[in-house]
Every structure is written in C-alpha cells, then in structure tokens.
C-alpha atoms as a PDB file:
ATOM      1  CA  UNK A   1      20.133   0.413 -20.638  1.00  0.00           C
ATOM      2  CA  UNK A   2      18.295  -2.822 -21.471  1.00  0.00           C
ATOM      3  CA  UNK A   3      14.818  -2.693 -19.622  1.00  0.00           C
ATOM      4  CA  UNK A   4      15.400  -5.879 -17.041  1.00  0.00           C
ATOM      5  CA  UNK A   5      18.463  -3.917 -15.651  1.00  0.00           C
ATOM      6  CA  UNK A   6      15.849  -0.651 -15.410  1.00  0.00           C
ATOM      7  CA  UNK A   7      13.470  -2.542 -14.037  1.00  0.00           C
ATOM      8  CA  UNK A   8      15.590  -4.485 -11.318  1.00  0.00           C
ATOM      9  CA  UNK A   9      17.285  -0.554 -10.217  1.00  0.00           C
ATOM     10  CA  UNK A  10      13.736   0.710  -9.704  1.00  0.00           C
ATOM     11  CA  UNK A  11      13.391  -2.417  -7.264  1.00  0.00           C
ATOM     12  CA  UNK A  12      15.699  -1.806  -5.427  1.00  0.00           C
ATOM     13  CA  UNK A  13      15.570   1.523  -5.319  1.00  0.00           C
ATOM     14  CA  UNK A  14      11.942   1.349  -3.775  1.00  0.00           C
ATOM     15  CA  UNK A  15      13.882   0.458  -0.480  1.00  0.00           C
ATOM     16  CA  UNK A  16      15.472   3.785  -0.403  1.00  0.00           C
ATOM     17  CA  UNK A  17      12.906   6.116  -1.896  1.00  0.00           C
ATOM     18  CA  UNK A  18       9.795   4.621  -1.236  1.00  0.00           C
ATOM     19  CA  UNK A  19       6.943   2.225  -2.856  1.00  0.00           C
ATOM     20  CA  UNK A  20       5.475   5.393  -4.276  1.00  0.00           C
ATOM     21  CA  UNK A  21       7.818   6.777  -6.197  1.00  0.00           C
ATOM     22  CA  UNK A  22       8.883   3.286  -7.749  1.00  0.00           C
ATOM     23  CA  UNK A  23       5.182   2.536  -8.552  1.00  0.00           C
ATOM     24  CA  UNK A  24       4.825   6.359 -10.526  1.00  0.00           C
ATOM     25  CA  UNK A  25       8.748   5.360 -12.185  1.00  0.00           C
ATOM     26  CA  UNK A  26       6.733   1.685 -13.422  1.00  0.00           C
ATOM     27  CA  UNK A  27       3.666   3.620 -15.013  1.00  0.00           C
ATOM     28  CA  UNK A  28       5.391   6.551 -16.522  1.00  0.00           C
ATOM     29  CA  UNK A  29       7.564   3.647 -18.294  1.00  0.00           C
ATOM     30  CA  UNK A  30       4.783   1.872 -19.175  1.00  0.00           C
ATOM     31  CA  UNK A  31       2.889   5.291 -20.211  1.00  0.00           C
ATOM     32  CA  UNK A  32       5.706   6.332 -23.070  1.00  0.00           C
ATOM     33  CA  UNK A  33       6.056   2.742 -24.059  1.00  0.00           C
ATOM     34  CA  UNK A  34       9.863   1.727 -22.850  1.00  0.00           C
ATOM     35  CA  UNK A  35       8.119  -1.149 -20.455  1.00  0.00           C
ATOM     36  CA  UNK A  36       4.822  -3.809 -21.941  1.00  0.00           C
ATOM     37  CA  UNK A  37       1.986  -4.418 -19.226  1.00  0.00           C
ATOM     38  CA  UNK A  38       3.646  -8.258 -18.964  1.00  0.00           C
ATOM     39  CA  UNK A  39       6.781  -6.619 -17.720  1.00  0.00           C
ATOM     40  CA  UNK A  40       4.779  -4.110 -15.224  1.00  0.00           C
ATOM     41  CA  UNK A  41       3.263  -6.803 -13.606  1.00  0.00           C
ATOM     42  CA  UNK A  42       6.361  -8.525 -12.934  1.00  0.00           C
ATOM     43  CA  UNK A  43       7.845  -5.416 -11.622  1.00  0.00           C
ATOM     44  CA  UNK A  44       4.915  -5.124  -9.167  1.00  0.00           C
ATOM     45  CA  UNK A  45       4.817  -8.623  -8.182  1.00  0.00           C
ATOM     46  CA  UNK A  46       8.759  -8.026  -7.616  1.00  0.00           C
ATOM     47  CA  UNK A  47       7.955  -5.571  -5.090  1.00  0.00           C
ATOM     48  CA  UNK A  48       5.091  -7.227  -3.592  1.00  0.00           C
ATOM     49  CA  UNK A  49       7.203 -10.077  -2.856  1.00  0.00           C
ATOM     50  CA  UNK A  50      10.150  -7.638  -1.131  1.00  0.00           C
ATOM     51  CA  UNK A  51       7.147  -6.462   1.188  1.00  0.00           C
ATOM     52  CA  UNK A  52       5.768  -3.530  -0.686  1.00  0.00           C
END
C-alpha cells in the first residue's frame, strides 16, 4: 500500500477509533521507518484540521 493511501485510512479512521490510537498508528510508522517526520506532520496537521 503506497504510504499517502496509509496515511489518509489512519485519518479517517481516527473518527471511528479515536485520536489516540491514530496518533500511536503515526509514531509506530514513523518509529520502523515506513513514514519521514515531513509526512508525520502532515498527518497531524490532517487531523488537527478535522478537529482532533
């Protein structure tokens, strides 16, 4: 799965499980390498902007 298409289910997935368990998804990503720090940001900024 290419990472934007990861990234964009564990968006929208925060609505159903919870900003919590979206933000742990983002940093174990970003711990074993599959996501850079540019794209975490984005992904929190994403969320942010939903009202997160």
């Amino acid at each position: 799965m290419k990472t934007t298409k990861l990234l964009i289910h564990i968006v929208v997935d925060a609505r159903r499980y919870g900003f919590e368990y979206c933000r742990d998804c983002l940093w174990r990503l970003r711990f074993v390498g599959k996501i850079t720090d540019k794209q975490l940001l984005k992904a929190f900024e994403v969320l942010h902007a939903k009202g997160f």
